[in-house]
Protein backbone atom coordinates (compact mmCIF):
# COMPACT_ATOMS: atom_id res chain seq x y z
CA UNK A 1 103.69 101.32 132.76
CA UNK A 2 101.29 102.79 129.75
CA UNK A 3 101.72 101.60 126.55
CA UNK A 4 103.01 103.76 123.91
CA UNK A 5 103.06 103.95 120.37
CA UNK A 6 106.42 104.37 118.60
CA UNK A 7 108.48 104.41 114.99
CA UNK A 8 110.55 101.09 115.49
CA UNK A 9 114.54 100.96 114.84
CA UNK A 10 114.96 97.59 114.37
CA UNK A 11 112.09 96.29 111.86
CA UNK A 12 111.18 99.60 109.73
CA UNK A 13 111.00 99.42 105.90
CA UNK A 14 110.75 103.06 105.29
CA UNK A 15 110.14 105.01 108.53
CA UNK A 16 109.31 102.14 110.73
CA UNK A 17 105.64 103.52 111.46
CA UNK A 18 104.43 100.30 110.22
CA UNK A 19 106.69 98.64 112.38
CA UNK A 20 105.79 100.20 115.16
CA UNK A 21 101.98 100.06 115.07
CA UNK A 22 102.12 95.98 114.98
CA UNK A 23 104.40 96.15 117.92
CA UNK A 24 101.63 98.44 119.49
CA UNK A 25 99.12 96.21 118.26
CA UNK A 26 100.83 93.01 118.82
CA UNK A 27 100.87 92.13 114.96
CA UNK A 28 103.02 90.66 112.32
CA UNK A 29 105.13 94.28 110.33
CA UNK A 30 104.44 92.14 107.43
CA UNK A 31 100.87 92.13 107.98
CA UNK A 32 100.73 95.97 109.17
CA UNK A 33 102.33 96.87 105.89
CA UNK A 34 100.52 94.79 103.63
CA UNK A 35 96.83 96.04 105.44
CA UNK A 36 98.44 99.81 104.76
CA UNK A 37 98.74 98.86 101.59
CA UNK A 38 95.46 97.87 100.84
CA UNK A 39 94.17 100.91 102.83
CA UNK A 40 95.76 102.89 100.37
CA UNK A 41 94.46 101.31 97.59
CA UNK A 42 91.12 102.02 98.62
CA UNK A 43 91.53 105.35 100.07
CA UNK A 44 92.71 106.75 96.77
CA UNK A 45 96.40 107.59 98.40
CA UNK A 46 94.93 109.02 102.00
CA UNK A 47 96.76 106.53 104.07
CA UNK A 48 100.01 107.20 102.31
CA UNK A 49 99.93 111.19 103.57
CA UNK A 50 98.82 109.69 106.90
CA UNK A 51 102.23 107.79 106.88
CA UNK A 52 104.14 110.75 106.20
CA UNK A 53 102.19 112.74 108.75
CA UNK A 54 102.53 109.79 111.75
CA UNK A 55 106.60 109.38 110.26
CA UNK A 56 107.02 112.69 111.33
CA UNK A 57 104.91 112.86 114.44
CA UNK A 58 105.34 110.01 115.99
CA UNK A 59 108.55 109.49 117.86
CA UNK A 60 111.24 106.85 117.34
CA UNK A 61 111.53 103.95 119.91
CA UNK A 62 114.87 105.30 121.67
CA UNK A 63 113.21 108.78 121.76
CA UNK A 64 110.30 107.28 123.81
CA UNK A 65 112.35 104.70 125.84
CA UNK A 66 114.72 107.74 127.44
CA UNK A 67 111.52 109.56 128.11
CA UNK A 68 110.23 106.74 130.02
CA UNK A 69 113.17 105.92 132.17
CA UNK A 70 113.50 109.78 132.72
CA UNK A 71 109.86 109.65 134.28
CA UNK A 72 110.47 106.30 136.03
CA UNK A 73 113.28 108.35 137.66
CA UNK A 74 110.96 111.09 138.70
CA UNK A 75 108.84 108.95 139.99
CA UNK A 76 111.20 107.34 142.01
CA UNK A 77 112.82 110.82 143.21
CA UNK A 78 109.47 111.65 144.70
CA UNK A 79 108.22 108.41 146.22
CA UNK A 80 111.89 109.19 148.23
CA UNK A 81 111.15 112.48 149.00
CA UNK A 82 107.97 111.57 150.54
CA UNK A 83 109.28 108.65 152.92
């Protein structure tokens, strides 16, 4: 199964982007949001647009979790078609 990067539900501040990049990463969300912070402290405010952009892009973790099993059952639909 790929790995893929989500908005958590469970441990989100704001829009749980943070939250769901130390997941990805296997990270601390209290580290994550404190290194955004300083990211946007020295990127004069860039990283804080690129938060708004990936809260909107980037799916939440139920979104991606239904797509996953929907494609698991695909996959599974075809390996019995083929037998």
């Amino acid at each position: 199964m790929k790995k893929r990067i989500y908005r958590t539900e469970k441990d989100k501040k704001l829009c749980g982007v943070c939250g769901g990049l130390a997941e990805y990463l296997d990270l601390d969300p209290t580290l994550m949001r404190l290194l955004w912070v300083l990211v946007a402290c020295f990127t004069a405010g860039t990283a804080f647009v690129a938060y708004i952009v990936a809260a909107i892009i980037v799916p939440n973790k139920s979104e991606v979790e239904k797509e996953m099993q929907e494609e698991a059952k695909k996959s599974d639909e075809n390996v019995n078609e083929n037998k």
